[in-house]
N, C-alpha and C. Protein backbone atom coordinates (compact mmCIF):
# COMPACT_ATOMS: atom_id res chain seq x y z
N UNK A 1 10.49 -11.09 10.67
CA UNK A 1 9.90 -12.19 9.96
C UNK A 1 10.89 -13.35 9.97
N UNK A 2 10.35 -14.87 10.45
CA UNK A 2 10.94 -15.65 10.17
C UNK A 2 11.97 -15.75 8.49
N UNK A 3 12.99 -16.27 8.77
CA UNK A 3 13.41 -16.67 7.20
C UNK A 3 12.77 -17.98 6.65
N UNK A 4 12.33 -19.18 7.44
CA UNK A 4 11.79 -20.04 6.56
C UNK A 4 10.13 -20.65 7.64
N UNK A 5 9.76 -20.62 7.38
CA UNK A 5 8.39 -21.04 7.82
C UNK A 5 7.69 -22.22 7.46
N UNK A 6 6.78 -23.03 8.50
CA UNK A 6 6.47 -24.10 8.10
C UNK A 6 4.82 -24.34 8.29
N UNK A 7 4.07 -25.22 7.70
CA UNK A 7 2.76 -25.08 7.88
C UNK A 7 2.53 -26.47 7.88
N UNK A 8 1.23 -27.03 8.24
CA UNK A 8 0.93 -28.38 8.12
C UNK A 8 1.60 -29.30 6.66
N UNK A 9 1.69 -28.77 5.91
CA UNK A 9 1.89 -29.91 4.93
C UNK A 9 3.27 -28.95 3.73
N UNK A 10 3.73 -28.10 4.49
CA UNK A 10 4.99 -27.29 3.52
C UNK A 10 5.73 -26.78 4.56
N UNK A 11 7.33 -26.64 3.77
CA UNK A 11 8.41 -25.62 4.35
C UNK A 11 8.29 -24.69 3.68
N UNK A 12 8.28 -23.16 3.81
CA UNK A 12 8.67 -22.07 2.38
C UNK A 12 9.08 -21.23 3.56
N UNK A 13 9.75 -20.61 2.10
CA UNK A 13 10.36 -19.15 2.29
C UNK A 13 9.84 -17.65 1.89
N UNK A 14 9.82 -16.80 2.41
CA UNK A 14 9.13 -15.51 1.58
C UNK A 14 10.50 -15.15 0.85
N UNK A 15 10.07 -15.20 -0.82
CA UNK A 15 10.77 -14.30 -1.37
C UNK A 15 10.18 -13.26 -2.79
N UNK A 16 11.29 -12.66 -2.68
CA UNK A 16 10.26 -11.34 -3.34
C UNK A 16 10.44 -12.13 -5.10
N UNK A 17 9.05 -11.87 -5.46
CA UNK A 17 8.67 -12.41 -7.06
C UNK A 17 8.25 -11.68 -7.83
N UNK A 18 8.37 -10.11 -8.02
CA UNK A 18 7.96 -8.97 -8.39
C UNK A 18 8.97 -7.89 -7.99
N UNK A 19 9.27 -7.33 -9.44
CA UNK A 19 10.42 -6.36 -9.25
C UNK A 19 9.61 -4.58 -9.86
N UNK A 20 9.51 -3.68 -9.57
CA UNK A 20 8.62 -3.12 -9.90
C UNK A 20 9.60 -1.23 -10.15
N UNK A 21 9.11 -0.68 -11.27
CA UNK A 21 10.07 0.45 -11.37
C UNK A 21 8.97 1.14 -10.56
N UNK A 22 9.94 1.87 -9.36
CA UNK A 22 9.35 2.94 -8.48
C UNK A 22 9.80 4.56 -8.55
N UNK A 23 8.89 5.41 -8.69
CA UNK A 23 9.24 7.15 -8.63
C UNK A 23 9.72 7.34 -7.68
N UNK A 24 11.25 7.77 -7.40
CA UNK A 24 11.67 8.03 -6.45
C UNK A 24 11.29 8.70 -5.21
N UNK A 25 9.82 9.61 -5.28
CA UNK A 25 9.31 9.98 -4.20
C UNK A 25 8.66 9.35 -3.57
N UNK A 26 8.04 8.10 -4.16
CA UNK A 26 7.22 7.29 -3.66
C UNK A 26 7.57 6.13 -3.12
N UNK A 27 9.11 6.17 -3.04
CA UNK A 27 9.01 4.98 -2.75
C UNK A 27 9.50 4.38 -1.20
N UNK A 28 8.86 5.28 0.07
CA UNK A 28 9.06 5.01 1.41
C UNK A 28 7.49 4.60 1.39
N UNK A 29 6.76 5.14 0.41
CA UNK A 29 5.07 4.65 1.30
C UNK A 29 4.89 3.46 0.46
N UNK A 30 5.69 2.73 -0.69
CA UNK A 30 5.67 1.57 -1.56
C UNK A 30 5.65 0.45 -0.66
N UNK A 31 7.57 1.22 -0.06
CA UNK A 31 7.59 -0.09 0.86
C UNK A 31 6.68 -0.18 1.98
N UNK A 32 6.56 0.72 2.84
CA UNK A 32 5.84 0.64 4.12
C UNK A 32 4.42 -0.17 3.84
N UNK A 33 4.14 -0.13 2.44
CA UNK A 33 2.40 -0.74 2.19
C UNK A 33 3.11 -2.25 1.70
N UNK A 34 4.70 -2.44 1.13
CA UNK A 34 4.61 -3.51 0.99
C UNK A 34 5.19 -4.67 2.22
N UNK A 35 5.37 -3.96 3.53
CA UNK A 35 5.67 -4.27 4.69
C UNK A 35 4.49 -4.87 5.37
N UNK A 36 3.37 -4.66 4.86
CA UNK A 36 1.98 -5.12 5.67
C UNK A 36 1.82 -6.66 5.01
N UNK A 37 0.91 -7.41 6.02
CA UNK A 37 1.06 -8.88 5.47
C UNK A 37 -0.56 -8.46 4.40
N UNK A 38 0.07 -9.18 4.11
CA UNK A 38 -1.47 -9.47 2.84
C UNK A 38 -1.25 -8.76 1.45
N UNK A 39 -0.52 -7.62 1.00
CA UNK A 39 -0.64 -6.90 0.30
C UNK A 39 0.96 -6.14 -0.23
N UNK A 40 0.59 -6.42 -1.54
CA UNK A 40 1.68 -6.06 -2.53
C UNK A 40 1.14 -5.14 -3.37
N UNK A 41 2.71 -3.91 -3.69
CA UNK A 41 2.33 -2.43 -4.81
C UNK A 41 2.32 -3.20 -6.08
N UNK A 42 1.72 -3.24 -6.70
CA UNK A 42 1.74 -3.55 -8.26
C UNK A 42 2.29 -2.52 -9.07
N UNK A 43 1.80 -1.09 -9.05
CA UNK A 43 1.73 0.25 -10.02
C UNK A 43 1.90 1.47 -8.63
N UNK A 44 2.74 2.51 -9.55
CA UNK A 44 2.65 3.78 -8.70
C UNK A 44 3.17 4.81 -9.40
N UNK A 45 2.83 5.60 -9.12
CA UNK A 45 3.55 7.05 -9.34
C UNK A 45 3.03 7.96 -8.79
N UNK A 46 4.12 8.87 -8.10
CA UNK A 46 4.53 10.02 -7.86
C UNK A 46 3.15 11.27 -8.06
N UNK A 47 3.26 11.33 -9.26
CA UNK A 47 2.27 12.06 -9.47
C UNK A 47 3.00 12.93 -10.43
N UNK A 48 2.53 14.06 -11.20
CA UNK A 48 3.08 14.99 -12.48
C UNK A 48 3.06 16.29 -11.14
N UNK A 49 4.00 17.38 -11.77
CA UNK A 49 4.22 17.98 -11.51
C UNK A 49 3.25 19.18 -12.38
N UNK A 50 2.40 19.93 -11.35
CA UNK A 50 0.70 20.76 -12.20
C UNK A 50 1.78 22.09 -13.11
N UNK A 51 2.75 22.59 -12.23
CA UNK A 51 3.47 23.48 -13.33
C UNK A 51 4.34 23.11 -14.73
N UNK A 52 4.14 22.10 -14.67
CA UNK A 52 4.91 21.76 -15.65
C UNK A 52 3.80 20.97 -16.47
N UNK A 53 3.22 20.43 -16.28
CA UNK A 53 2.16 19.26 -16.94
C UNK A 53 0.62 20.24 -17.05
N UNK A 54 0.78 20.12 -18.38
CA UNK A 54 -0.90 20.48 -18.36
C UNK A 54 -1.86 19.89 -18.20
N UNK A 55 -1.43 18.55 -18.95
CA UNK A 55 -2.72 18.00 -17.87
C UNK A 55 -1.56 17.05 -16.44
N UNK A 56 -2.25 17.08 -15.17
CA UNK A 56 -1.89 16.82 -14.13
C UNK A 56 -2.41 15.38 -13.47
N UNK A 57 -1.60 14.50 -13.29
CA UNK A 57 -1.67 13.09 -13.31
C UNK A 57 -1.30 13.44 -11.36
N UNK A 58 -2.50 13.20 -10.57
CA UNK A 58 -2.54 12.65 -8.81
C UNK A 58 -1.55 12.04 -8.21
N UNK A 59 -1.08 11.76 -7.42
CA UNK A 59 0.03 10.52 -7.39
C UNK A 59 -0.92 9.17 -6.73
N UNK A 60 -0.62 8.29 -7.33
CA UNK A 60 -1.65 6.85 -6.87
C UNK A 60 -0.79 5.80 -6.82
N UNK A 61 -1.09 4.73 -6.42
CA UNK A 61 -0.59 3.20 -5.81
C UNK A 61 -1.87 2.40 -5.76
N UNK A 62 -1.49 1.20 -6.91
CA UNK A 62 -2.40 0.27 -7.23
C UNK A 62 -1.94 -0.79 -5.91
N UNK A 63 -3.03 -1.89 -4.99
CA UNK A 63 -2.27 -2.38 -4.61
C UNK A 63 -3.23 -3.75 -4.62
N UNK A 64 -2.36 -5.05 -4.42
CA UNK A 64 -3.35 -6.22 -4.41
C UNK A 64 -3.33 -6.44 -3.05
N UNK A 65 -4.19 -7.00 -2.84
CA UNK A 65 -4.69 -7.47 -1.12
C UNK A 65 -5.52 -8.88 -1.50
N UNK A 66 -4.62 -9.93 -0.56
CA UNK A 66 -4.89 -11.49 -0.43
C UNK A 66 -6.16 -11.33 -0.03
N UNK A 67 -7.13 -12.38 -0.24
CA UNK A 67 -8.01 -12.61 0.23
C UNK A 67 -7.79 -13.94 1.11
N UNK A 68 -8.39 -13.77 2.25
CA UNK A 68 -8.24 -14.81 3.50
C UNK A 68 -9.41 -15.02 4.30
N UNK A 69 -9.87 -16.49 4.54
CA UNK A 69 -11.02 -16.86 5.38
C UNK A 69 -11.47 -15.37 6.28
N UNK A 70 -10.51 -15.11 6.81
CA UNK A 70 -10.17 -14.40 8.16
C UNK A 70 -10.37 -12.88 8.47
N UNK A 71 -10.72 -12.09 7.85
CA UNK A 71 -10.24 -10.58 7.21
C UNK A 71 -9.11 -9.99 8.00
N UNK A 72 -9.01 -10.59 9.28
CA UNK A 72 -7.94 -9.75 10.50
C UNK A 72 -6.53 -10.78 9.86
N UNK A 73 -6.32 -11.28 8.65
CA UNK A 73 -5.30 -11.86 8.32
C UNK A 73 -4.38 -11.44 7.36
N UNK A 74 -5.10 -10.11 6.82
CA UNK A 74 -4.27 -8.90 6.00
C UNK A 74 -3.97 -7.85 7.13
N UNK A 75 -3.29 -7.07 6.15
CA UNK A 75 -3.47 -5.50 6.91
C UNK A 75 -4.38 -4.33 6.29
N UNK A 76 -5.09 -4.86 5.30
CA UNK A 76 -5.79 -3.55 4.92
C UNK A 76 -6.57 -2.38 5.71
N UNK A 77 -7.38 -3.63 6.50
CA UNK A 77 -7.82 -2.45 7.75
C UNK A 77 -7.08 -1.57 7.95
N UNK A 78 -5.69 -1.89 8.47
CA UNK A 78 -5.25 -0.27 8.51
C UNK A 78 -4.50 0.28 7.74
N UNK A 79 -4.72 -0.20 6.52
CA UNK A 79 -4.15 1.07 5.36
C UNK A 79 -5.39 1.73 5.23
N UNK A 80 -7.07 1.21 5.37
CA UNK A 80 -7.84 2.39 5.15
C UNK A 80 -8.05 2.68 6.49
N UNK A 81 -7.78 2.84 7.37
CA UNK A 81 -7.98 3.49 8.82
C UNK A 81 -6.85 4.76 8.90
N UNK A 82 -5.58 4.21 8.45
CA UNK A 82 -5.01 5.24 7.98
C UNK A 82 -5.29 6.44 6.99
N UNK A 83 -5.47 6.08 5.98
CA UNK A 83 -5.51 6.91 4.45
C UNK A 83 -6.76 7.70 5.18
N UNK A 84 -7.94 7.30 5.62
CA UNK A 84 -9.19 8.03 5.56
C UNK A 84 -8.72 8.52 6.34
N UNK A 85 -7.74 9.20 7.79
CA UNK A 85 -7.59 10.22 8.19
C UNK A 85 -7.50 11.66 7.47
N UNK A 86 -6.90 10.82 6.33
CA UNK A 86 -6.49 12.31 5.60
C UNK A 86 -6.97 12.17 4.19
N UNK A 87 -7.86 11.72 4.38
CA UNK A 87 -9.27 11.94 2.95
C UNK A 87 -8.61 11.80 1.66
N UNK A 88 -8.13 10.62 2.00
CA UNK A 88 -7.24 9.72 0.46
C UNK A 88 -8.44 8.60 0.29
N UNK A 89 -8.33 9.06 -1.26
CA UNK A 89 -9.56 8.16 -1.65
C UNK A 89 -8.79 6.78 -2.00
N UNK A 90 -9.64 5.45 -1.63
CA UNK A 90 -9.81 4.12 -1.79
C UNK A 90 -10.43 3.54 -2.55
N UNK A 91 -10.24 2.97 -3.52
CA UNK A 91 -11.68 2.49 -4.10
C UNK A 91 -10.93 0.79 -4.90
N UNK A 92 -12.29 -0.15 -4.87
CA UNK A 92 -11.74 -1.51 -5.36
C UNK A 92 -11.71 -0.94 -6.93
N UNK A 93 -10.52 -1.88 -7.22
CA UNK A 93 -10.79 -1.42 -9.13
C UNK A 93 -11.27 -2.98 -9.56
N UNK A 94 -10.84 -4.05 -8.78
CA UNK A 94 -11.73 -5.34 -9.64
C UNK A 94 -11.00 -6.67 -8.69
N UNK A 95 -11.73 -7.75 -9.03
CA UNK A 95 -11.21 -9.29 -8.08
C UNK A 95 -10.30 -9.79 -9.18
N UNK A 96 -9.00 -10.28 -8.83
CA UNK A 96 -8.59 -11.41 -9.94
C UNK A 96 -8.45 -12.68 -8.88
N UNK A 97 -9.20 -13.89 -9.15
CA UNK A 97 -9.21 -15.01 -8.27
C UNK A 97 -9.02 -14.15 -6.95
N UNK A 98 -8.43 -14.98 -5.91
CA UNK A 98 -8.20 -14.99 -4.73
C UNK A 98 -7.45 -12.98 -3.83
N UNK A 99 -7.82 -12.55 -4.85
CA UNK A 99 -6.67 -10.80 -5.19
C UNK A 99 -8.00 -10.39 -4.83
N UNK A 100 -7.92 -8.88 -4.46
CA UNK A 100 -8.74 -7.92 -4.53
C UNK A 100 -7.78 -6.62 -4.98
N UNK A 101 -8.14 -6.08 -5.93
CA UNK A 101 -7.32 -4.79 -6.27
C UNK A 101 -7.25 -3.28 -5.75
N UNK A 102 -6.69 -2.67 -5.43
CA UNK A 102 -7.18 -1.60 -5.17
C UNK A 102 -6.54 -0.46 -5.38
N UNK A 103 -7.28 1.14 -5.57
CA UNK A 103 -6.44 2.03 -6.31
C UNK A 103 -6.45 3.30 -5.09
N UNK A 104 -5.68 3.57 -5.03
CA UNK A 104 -5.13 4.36 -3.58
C UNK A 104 -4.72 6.32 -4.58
N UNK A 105 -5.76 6.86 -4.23
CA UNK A 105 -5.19 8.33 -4.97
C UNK A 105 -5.01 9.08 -3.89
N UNK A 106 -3.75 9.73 -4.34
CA UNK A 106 -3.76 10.79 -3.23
C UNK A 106 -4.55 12.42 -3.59
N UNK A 107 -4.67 13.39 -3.39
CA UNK A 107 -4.93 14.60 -3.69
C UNK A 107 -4.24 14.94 -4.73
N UNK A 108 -2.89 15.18 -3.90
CA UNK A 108 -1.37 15.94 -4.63
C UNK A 108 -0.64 15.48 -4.01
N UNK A 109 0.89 15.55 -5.20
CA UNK A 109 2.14 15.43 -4.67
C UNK A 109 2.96 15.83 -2.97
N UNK A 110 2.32 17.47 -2.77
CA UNK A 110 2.66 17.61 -1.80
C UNK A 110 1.77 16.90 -0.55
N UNK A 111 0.50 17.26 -0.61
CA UNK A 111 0.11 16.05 0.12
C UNK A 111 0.65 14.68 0.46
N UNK A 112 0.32 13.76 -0.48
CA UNK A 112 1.60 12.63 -0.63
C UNK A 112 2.99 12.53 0.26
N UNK A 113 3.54 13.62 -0.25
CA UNK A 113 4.76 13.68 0.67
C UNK A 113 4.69 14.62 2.12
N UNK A 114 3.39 14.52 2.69
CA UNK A 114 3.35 15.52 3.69
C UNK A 114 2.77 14.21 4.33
N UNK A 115 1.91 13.30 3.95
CA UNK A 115 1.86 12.14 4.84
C UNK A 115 2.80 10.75 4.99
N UNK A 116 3.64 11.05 3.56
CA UNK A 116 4.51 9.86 3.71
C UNK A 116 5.60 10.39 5.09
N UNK A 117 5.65 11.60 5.02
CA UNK A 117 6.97 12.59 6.22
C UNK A 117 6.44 11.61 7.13
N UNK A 118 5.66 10.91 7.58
CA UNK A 118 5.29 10.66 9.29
C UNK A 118 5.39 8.90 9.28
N UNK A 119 5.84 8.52 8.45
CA UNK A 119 6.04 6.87 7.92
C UNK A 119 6.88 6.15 8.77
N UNK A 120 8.17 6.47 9.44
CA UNK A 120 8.28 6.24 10.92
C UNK A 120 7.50 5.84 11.70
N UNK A 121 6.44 6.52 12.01
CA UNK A 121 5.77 6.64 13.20
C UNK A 121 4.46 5.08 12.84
N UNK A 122 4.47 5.09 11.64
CA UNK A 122 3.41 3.89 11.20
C UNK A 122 3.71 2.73 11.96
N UNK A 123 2.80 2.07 12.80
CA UNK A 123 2.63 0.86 13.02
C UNK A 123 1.44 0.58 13.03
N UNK A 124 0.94 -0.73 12.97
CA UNK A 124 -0.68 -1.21 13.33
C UNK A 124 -1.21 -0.51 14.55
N UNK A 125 -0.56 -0.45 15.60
CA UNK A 125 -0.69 0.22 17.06
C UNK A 125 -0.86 1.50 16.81
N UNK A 126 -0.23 1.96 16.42
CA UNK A 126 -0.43 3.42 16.68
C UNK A 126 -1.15 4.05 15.55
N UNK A 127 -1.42 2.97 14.49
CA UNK A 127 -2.82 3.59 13.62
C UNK A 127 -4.24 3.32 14.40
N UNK A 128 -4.12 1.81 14.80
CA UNK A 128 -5.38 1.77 15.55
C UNK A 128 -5.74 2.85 16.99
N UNK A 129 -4.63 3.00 17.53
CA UNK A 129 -5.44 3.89 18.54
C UNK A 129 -5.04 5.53 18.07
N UNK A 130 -5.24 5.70 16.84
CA UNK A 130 -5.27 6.73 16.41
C UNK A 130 -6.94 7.12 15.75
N UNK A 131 -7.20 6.14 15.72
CA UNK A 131 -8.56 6.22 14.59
C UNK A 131 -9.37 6.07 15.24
């Protein structure tokens, strides 16, 4: 990524404006989703541990996704081209202005960390001709 960028009528810079406490297991698929253009983690966790927790909390990642004339101007496409390989549910939770929200559950923990293991291998390319 460029460090400063210019557009018809501005100079800017990307810098990060959101500092966010992350569960230490979660936090290679935080960044990798906050590596895609369009879309920032708001909320996450890990998930509870079912032997220890009676009741048992999924591990999930809230995430916002820009809205743009364009749709090929995010990356969401392939965060759900990805996730639906492996039957991670998606669902919008609500619009704020120009935002679309969305809540990303996984199954389970080990799940979770059985697809974050392959997070390397993530690119746009090799999700699309995977799907």
């Amino acid at each position: 990524m460029k460090d400063v960028e210019v557009d018809s009528d501005h100079t800017f810079k990307k810098i990060v404006i959101y500092e966010a406490d992350v569960d230490i297991g979660i936090i290679p698929m935080v960044q990798w989703l906050n590596s895609l253009k369009g879309i920032i983690t708001r909320f996450s966790c890990e998930g509870g541990d079912p032997i220890k927790n009676q009741v048992y909390q999924p591990p999930y990642i809230i995430i916002w996704v820009e809205q743009y004339d364009d749709s090929e101007d995010n990356d969401f496409g392939i965060v759900e081209r990805l996730f639906r390989q492996y039957d991670v549910e998606i669902w919008p939770q609500c619009t704020e202005g120009m935002i679309d929200v969305y809540h990303i559950t996984f199954n389970s923990r080990t799940e979770m960390q059985q697809i974050q293991s392959n997070i390397s291998d993530w690119t746009p390319k090799t999700i699309l001709r995977v799907v």
